[in-house]
C-alpha atoms as a PDB file:
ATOM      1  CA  UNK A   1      30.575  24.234  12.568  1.00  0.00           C
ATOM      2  CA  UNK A   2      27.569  22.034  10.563  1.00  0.00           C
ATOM      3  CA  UNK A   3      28.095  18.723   9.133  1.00  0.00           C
ATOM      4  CA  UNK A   4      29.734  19.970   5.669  1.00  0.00           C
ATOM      5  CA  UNK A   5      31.981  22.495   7.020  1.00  0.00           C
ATOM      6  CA  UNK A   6      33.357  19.670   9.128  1.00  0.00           C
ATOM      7  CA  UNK A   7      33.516  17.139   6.160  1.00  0.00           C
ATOM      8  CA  UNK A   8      35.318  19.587   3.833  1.00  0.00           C
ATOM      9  CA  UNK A   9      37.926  20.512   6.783  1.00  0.00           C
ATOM     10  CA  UNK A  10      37.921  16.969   7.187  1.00  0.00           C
ATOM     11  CA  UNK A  11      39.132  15.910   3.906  1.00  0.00           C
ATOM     12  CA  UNK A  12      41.646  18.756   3.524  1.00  0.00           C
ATOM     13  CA  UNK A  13      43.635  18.202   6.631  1.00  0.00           C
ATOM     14  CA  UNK A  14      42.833  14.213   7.352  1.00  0.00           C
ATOM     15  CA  UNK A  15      42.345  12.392   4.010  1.00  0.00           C
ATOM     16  CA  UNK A  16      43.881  14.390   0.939  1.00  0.00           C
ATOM     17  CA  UNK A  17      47.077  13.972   2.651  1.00  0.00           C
ATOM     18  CA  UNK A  18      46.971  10.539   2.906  1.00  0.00           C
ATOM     19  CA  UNK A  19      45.326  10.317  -0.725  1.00  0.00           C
ATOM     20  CA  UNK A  20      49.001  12.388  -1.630  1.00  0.00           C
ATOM     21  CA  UNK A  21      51.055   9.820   0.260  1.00  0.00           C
ATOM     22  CA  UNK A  22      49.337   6.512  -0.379  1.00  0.00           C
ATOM     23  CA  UNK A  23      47.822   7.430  -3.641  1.00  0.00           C
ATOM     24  CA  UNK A  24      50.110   9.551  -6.055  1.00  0.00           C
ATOM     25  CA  UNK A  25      49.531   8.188  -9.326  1.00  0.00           C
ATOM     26  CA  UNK A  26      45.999   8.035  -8.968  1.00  0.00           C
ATOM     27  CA  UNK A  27      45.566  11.764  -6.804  1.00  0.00           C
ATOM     28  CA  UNK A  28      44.112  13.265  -9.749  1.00  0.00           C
ATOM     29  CA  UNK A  29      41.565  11.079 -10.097  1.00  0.00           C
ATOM     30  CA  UNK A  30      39.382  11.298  -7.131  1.00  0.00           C
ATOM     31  CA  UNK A  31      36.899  13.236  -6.643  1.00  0.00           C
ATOM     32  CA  UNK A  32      35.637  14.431  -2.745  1.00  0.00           C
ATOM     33  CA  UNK A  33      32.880  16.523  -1.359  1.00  0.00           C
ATOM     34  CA  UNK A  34      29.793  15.635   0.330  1.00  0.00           C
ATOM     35  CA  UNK A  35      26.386  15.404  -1.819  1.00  0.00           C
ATOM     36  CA  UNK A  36      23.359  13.514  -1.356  1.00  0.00           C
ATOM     37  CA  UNK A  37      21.376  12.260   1.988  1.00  0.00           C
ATOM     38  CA  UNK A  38      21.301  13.500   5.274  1.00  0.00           C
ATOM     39  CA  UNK A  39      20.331  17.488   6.198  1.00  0.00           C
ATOM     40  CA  UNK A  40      24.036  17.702   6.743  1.00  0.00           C
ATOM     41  CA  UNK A  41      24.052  18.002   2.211  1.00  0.00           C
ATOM     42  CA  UNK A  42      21.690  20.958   2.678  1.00  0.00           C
ATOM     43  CA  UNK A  43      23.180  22.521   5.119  1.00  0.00           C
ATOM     44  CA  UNK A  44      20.313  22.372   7.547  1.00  0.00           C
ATOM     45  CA  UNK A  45      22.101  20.234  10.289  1.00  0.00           C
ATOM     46  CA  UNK A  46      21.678  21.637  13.748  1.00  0.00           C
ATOM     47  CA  UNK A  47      22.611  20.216  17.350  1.00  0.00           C
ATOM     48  CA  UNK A  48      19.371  17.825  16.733  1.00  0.00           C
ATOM     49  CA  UNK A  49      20.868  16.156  13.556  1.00  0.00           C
ATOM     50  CA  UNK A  50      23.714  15.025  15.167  1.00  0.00           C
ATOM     51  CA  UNK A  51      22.281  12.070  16.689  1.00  0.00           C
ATOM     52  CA  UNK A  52      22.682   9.831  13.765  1.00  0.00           C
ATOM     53  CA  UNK A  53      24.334   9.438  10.485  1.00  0.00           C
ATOM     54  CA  UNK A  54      26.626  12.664  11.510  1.00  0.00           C
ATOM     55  CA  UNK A  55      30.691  13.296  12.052  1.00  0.00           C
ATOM     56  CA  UNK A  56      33.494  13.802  10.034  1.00  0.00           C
ATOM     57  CA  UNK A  57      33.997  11.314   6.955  1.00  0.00           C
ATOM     58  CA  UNK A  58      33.907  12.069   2.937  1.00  0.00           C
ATOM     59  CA  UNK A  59      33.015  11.329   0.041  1.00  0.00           C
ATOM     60  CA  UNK A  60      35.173   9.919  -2.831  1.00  0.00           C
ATOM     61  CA  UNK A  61      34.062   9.499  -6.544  1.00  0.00           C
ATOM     62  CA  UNK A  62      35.637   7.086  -9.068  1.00  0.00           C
ATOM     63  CA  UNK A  63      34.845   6.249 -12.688  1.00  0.00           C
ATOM     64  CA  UNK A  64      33.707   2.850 -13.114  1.00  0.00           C
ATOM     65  CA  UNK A  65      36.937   1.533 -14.412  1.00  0.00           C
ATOM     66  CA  UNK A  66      38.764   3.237 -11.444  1.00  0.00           C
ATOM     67  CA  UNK A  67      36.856   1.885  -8.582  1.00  0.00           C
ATOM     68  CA  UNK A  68      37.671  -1.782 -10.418  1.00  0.00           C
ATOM     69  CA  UNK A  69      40.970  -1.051 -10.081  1.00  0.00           C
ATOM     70  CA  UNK A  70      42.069   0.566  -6.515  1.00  0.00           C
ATOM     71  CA  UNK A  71      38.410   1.187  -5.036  1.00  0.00           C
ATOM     72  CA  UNK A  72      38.892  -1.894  -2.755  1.00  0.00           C
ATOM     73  CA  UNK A  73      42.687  -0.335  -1.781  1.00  0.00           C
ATOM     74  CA  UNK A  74      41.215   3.270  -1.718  1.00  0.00           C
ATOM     75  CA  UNK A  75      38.304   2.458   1.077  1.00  0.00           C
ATOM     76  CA  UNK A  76      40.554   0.042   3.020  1.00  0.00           C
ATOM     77  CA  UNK A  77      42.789   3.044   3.357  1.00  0.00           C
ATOM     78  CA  UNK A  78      40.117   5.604   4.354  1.00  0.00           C
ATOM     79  CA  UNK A  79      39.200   3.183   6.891  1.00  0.00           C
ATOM     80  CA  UNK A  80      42.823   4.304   8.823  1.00  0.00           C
ATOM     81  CA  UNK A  81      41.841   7.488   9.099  1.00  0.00           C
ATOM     82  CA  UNK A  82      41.314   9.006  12.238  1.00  0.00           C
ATOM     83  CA  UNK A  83      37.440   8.953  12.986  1.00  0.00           C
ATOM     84  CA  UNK A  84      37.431  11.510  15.509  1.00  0.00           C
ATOM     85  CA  UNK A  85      38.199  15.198  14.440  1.00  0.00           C
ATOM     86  CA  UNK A  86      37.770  18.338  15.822  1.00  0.00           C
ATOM     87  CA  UNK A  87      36.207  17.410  19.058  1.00  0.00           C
ATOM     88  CA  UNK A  88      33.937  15.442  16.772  1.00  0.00           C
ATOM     89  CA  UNK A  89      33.576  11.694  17.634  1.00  0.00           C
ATOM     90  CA  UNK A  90      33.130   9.347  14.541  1.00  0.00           C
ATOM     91  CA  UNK A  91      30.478   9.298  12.443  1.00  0.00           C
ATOM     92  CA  UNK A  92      27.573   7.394  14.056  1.00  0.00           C
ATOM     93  CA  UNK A  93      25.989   5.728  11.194  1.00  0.00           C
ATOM     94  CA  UNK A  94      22.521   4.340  11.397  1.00  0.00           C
ATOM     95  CA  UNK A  95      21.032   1.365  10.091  1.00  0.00           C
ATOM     96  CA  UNK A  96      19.509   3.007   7.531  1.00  0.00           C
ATOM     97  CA  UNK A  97      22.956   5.816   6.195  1.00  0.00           C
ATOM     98  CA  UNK A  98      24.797   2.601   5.326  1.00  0.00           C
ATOM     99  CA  UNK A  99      26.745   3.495   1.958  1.00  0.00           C
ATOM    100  CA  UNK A 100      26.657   7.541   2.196  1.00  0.00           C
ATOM    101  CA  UNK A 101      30.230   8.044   2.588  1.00  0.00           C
ATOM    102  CA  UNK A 102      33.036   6.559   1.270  1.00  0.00           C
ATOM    103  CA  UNK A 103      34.612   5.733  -1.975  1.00  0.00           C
ATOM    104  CA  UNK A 104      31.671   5.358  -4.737  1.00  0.00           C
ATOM    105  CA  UNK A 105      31.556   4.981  -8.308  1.00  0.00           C
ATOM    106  CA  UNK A 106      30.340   8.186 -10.001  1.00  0.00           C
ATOM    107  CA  UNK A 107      27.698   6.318 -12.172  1.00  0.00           C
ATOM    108  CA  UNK A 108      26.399   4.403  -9.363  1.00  0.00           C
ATOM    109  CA  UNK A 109      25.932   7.556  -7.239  1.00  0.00           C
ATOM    110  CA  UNK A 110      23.968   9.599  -9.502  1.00  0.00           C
ATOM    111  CA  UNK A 111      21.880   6.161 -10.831  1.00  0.00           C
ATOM    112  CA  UNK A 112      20.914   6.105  -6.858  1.00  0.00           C
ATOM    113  CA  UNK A 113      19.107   8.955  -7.005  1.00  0.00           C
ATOM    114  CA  UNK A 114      17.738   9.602 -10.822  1.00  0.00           C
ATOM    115  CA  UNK A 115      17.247   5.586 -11.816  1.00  0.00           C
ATOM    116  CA  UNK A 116      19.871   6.692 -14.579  1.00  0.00           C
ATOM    117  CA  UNK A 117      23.719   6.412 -14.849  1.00  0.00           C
ATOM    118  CA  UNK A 118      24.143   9.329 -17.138  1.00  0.00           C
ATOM    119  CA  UNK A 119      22.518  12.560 -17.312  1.00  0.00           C
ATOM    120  CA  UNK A 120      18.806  13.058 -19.000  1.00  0.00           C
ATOM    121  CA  UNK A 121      18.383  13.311 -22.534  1.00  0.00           C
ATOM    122  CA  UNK A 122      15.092  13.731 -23.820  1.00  0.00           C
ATOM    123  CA  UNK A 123      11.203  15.618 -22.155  1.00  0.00           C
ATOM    124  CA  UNK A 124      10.599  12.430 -21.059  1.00  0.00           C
ATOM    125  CA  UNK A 125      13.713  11.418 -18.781  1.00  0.00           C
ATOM    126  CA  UNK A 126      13.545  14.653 -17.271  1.00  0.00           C
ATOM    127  CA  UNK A 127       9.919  14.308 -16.529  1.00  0.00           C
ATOM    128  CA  UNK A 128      10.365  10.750 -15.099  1.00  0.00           C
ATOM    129  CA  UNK A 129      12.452  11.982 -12.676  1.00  0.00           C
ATOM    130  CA  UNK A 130      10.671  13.149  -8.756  1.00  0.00           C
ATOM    131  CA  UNK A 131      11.897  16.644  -8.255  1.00  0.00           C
ATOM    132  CA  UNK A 132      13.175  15.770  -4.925  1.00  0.00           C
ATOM    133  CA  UNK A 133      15.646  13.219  -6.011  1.00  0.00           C
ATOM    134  CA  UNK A 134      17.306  15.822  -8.004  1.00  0.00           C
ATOM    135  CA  UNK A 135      17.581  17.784  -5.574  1.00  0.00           C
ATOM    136  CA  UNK A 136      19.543  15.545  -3.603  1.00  0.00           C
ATOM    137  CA  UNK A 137      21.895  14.622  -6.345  1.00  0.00           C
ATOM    138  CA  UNK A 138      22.792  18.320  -6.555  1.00  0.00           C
ATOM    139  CA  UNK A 139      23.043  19.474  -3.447  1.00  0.00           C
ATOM    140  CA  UNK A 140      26.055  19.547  -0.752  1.00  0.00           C
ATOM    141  CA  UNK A 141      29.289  20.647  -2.283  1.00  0.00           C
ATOM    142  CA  UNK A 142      32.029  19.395  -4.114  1.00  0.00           C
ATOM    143  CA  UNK A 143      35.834  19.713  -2.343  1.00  0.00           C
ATOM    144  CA  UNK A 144      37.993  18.614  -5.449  1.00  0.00           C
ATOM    145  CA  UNK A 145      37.640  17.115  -8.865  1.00  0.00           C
ATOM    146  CA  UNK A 146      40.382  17.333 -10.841  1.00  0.00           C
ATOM    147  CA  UNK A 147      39.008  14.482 -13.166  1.00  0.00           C
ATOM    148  CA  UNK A 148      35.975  16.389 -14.004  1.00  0.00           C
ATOM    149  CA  UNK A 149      33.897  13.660 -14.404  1.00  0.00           C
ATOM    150  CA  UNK A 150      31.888  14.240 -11.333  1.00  0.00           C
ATOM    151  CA  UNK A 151      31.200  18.424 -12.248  1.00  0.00           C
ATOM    152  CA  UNK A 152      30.099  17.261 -16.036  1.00  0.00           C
ATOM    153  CA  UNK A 153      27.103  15.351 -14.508  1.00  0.00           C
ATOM    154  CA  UNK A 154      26.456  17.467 -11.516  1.00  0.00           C
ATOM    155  CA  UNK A 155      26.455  20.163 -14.184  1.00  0.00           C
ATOM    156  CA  UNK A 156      24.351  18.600 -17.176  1.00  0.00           C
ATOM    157  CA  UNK A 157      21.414  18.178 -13.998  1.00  0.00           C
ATOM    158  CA  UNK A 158      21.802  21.972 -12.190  1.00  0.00           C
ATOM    159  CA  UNK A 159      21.325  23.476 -15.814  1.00  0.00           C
ATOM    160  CA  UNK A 160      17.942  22.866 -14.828  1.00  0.00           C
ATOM    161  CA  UNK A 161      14.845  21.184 -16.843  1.00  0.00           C
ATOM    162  CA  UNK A 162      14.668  22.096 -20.519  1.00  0.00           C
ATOM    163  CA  UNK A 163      11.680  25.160 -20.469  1.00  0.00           C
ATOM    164  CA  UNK A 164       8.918  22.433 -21.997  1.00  0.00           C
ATOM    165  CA  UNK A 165       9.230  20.709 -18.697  1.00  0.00           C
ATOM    166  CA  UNK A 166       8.956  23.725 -16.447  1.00  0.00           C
ATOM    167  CA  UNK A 167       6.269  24.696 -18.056  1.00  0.00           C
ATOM    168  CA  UNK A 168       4.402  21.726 -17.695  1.00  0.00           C
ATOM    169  CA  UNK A 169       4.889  21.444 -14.026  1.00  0.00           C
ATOM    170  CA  UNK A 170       4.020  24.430 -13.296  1.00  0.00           C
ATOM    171  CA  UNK A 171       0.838  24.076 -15.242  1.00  0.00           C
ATOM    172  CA  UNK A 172      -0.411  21.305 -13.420  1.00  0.00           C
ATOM    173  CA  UNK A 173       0.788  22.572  -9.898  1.00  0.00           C
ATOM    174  CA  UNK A 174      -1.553  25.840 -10.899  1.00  0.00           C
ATOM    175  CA  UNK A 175      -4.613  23.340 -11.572  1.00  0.00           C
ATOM    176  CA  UNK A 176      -3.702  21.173  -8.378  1.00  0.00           C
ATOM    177  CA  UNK A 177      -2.943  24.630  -5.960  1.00  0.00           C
ATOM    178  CA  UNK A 178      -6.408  25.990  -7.488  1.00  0.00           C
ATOM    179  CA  UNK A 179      -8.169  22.242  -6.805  1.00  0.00           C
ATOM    180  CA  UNK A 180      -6.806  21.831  -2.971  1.00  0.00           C
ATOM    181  CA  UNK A 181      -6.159  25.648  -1.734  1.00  0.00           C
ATOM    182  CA  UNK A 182      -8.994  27.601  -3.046  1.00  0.00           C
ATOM    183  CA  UNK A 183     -11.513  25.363  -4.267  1.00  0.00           C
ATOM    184  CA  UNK A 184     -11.746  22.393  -1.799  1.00  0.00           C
ATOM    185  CA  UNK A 185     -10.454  23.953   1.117  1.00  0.00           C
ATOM    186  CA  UNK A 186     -13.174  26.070   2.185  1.00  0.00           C
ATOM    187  CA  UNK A 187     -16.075  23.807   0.961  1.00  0.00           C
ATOM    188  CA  UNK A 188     -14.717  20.662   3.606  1.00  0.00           C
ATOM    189  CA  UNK A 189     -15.075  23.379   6.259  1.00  0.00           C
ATOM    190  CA  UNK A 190     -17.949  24.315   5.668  1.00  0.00           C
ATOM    191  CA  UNK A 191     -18.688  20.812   5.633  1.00  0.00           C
ATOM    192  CA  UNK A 192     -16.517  20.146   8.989  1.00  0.00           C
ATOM    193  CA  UNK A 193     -14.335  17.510   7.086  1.00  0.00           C
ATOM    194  CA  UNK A 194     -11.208  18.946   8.901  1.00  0.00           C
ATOM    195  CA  UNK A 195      -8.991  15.714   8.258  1.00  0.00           C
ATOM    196  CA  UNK A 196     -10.243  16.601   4.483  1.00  0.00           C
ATOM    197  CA  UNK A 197      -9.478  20.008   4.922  1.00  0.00           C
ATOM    198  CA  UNK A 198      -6.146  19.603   6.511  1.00  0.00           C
ATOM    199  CA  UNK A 199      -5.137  17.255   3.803  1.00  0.00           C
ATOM    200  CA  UNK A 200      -6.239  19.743   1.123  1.00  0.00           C
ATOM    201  CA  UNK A 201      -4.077  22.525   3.117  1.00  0.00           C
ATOM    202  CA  UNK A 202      -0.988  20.150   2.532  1.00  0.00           C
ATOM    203  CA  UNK A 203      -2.017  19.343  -0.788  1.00  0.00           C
ATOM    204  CA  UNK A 204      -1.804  23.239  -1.761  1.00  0.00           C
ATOM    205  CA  UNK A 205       1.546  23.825   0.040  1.00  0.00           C
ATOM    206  CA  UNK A 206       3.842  21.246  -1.343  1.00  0.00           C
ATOM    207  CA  UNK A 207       2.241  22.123  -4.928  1.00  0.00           C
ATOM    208  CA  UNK A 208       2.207  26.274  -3.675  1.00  0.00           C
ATOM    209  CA  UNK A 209       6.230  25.705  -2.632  1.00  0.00           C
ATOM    210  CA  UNK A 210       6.766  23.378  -5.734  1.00  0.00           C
ATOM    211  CA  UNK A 211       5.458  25.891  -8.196  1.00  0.00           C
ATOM    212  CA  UNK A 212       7.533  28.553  -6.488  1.00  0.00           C
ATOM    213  CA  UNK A 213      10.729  26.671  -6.950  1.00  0.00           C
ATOM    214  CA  UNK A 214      10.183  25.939 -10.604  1.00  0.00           C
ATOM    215  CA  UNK A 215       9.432  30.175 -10.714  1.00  0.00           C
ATOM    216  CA  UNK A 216      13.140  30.125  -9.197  1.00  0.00           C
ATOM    217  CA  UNK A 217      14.535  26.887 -11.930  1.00  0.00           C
ATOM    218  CA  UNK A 218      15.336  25.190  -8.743  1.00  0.00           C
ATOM    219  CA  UNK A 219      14.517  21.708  -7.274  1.00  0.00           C
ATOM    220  CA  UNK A 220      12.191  21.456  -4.583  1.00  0.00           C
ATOM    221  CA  UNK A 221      13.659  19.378  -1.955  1.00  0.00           C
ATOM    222  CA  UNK A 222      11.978  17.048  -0.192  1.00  0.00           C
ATOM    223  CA  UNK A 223       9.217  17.682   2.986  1.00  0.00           C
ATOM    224  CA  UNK A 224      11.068  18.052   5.949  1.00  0.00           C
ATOM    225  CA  UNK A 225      13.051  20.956   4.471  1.00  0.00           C
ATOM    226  CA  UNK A 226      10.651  22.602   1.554  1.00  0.00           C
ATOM    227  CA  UNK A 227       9.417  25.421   3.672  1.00  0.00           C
ATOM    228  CA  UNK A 228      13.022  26.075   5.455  1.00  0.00           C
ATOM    229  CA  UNK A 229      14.132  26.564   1.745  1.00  0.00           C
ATOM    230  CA  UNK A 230      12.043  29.059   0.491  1.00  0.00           C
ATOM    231  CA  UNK A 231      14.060  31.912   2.586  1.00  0.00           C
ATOM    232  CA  UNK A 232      16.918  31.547  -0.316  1.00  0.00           C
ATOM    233  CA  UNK A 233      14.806  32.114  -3.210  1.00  0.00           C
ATOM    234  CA  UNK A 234      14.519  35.094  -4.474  1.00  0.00           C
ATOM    235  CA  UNK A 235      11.012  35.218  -6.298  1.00  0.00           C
ATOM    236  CA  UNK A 236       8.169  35.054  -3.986  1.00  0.00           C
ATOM    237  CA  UNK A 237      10.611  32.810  -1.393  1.00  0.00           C
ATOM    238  CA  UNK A 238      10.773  35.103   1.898  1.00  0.00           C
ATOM    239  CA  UNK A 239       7.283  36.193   1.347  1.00  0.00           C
ATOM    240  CA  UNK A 240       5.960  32.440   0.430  1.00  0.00           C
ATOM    241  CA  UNK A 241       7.546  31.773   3.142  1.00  0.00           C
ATOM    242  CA  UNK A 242       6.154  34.037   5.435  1.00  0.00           C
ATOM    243  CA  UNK A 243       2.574  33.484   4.462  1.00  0.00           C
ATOM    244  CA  UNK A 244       2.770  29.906   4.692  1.00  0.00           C
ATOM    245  CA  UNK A 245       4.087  29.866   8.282  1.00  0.00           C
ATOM    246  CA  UNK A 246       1.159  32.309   8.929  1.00  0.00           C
ATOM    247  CA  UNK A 247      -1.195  30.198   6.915  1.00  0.00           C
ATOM    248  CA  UNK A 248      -0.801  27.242   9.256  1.00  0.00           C
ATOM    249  CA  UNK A 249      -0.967  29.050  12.747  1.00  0.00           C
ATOM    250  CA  UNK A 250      -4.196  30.264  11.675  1.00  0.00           C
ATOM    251  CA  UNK A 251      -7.918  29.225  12.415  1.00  0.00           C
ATOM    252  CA  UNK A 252      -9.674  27.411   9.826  1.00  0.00           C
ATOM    253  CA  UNK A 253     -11.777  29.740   8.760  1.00  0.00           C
ATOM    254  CA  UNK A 254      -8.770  32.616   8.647  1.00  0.00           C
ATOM    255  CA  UNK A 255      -6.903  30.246   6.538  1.00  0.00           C
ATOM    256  CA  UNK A 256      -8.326  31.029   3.097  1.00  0.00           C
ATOM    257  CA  UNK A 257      -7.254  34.566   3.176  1.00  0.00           C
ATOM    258  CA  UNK A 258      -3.438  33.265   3.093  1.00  0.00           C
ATOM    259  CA  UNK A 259      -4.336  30.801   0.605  1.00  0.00           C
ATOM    260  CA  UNK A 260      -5.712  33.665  -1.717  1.00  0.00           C
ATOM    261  CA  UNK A 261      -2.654  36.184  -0.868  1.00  0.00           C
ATOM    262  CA  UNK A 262      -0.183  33.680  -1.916  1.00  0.00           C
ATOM    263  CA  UNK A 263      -2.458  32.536  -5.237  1.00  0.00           C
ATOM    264  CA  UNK A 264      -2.760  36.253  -5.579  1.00  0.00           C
ATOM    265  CA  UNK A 265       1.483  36.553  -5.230  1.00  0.00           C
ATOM    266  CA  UNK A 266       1.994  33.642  -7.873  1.00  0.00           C
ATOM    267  CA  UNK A 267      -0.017  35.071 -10.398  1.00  0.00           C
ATOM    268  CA  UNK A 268       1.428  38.351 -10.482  1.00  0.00           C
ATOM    269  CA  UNK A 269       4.761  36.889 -10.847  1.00  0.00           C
ATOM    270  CA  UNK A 270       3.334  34.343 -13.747  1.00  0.00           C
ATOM    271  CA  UNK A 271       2.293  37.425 -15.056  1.00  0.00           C
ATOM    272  CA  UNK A 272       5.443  39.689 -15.161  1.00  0.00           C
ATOM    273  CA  UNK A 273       7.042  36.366 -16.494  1.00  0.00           C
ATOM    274  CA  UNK A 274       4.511  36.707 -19.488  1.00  0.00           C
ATOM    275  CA  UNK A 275       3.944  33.125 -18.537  1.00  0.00           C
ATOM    276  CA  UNK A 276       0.189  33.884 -18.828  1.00  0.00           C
ATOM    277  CA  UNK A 277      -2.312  36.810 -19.991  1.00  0.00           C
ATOM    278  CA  UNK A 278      -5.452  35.876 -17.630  1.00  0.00           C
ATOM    279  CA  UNK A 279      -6.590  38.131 -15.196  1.00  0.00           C
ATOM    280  CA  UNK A 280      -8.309  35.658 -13.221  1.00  0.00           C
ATOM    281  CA  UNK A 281      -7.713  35.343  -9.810  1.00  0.00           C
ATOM    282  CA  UNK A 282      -8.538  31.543  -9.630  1.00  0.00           C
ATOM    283  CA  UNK A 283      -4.784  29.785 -10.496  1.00  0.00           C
ATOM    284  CA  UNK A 284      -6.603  27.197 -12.493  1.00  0.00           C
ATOM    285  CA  UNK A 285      -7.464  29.520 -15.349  1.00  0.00           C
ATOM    286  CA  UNK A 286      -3.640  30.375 -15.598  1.00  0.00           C
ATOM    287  CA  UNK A 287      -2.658  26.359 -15.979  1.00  0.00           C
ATOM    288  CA  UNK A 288      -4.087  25.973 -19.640  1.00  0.00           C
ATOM    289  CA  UNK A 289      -2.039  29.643 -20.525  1.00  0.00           C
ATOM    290  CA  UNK A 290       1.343  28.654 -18.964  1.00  0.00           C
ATOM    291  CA  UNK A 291       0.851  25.276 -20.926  1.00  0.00           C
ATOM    292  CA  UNK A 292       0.423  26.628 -24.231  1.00  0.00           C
ATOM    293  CA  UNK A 293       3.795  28.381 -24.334  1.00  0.00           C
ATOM    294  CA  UNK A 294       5.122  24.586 -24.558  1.00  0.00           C
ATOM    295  CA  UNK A 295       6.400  24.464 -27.766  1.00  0.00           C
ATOM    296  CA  UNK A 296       6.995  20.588 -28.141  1.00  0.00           C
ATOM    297  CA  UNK A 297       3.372  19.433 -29.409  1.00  0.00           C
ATOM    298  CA  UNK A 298       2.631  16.036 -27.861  1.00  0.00           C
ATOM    299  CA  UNK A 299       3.574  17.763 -24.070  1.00  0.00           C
ATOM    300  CA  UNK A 300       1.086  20.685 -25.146  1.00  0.00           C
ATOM    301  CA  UNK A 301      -1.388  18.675 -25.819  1.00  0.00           C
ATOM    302  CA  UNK A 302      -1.592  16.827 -22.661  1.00  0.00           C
ATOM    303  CA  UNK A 303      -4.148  17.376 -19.766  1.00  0.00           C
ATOM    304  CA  UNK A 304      -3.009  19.831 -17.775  1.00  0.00           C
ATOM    305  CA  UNK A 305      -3.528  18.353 -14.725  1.00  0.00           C
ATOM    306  CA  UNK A 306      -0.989  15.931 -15.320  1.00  0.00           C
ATOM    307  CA  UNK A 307       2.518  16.115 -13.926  1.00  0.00           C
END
């Protein structure tokens, strides 16, 4: 059983209960599920994760006015609860997974994450935005909302950037892949700069893996679990993923023919999503096409590096 399958059997046989019995006039009001921080919300947790921030607990979501008005009585009651479940013991929180579970106000949640307390209006709150962070405010899984409240937001941010944005990452992870993967990568070993040339590997996978999840409309999440993620995509993410774990057990010298067989990959799929007309095989000569398909003018007429 991982972390959320015990947290969701957790709230449905320990807390809603007591949320029924102590809490009937306000029942249909709280939200629960588990969503944010922690690999636990990705569903990544293994034997190794469980030595901190990990056991049973949950997640409950009030409006603003709500939490002002039982959110004290609400969390003083959840602190009852049994903390061992399952053959679980209680959740061993760190110094650093204070606040993670618990009752929280909806607003406050989501402003945690995005810097905003409702849901992103224009090109330019989207683009302010890391692509990581959203992916933590969507992921995990919600275990009731009768409210609604909660879903609307989670929604309004998993219907994905609006296609201007899109396009202009992926334009300017097309220049950067080209820059650090097939450009500057060979040339610092040939100049044996191998921190250089292990930096500009990284530099092309996070914007290689980036690019492929904006090919997919979904947010990259962050480091640790980027390349674990790929496997659930399905454009380019079993073979990306493939390549790249090749691509680092590799030589140096071998290393460039992964970098061109996944540039090579990308393309083709930029291409069948008429995303660009260029037969070039260098990605950088595909960032200027994919960015003039942007239809709002100032965000076409930027540099295309920039994003």
């Amino acid at each position: 059983m991982n972390g959320l399958e015990l947290c969701e059997a957790y709230y449905h046989e320990i807390c809603q209960p007591m949320l029924r019995t102590k809490f009937p006039g306000q029942f249909n009001r709280i939200a629960a599920g588990l969503v944010g921080e922690g690999s636990e919300c990705f569903g990544f947790d293994d034997e190794l994760s469980q030595d901190h921030d990990f056991g049973p607990s949950v997640m409950l979501w009030l409006t603003d006015e709500d939490k002002t008005a039982f959110g004290q009585e609400l969390q003083q009651e959840l602190d009852k609860l049994p903390i061992n479940f399952r053959g679980f013991q209680g959740k061993n929180t760190s110094a650093w997974g204070k606040g993670r579970t618990g009752v929280l106000s909806i607003r406050q949640f989501y402003c945690k994450f995005i810097g905003r307390n409702c849901p992103p209006a224009t090109l330019d709150d989207w683009r302010r935005i890391p692509e990581t962070h959203l992916a933590v405010a969507t992921n995990g899984k919600l275990f009731f909302d009768p409210l609604g409240e909660f879903t609307a937001f989670r929604s309004a941010l998993l219907s994905y950037y609006p296609e201007d944005v899109r396009l202009k990452k992926m334009a300017a992870r097309c220049m950067t892949m080209a820059q650090a993967g097939q450009y500057n990568y060979p040339r610092c070993i040939n100049r044996n700069e191998t921190v250089a040339a292990w930096m500009a590997c990284a530099g092309f996978i996070d914007n290689a893996i980036s690019l492929i999840f904006l090919l997919n409309r979904r947010y990259k999440p962050f480091y640790k679990w980027m390349h674990r993620s790929l496997g659930d995509l399905p454009i380019l993410g079993k073979q990306a993923q493939q390549n790249l774990r090749q691509l680092v057990e590799q030589k140096p010298e071998i290393k460039t023919e992964f970098i061109e067989a996944l540039c090579s990959e990308i393309i083709a799929a930029l291409q069948q999503e008429k995303l660009t007309c260029s037969c070039s095989d260098f990605l950088l000569d595909h960032g200027p096409e994919i960015q003039l398909r942007i239809k709002d003018p100032a965000l076409r007429e930027m540099n295309p590096w920039l994003e």
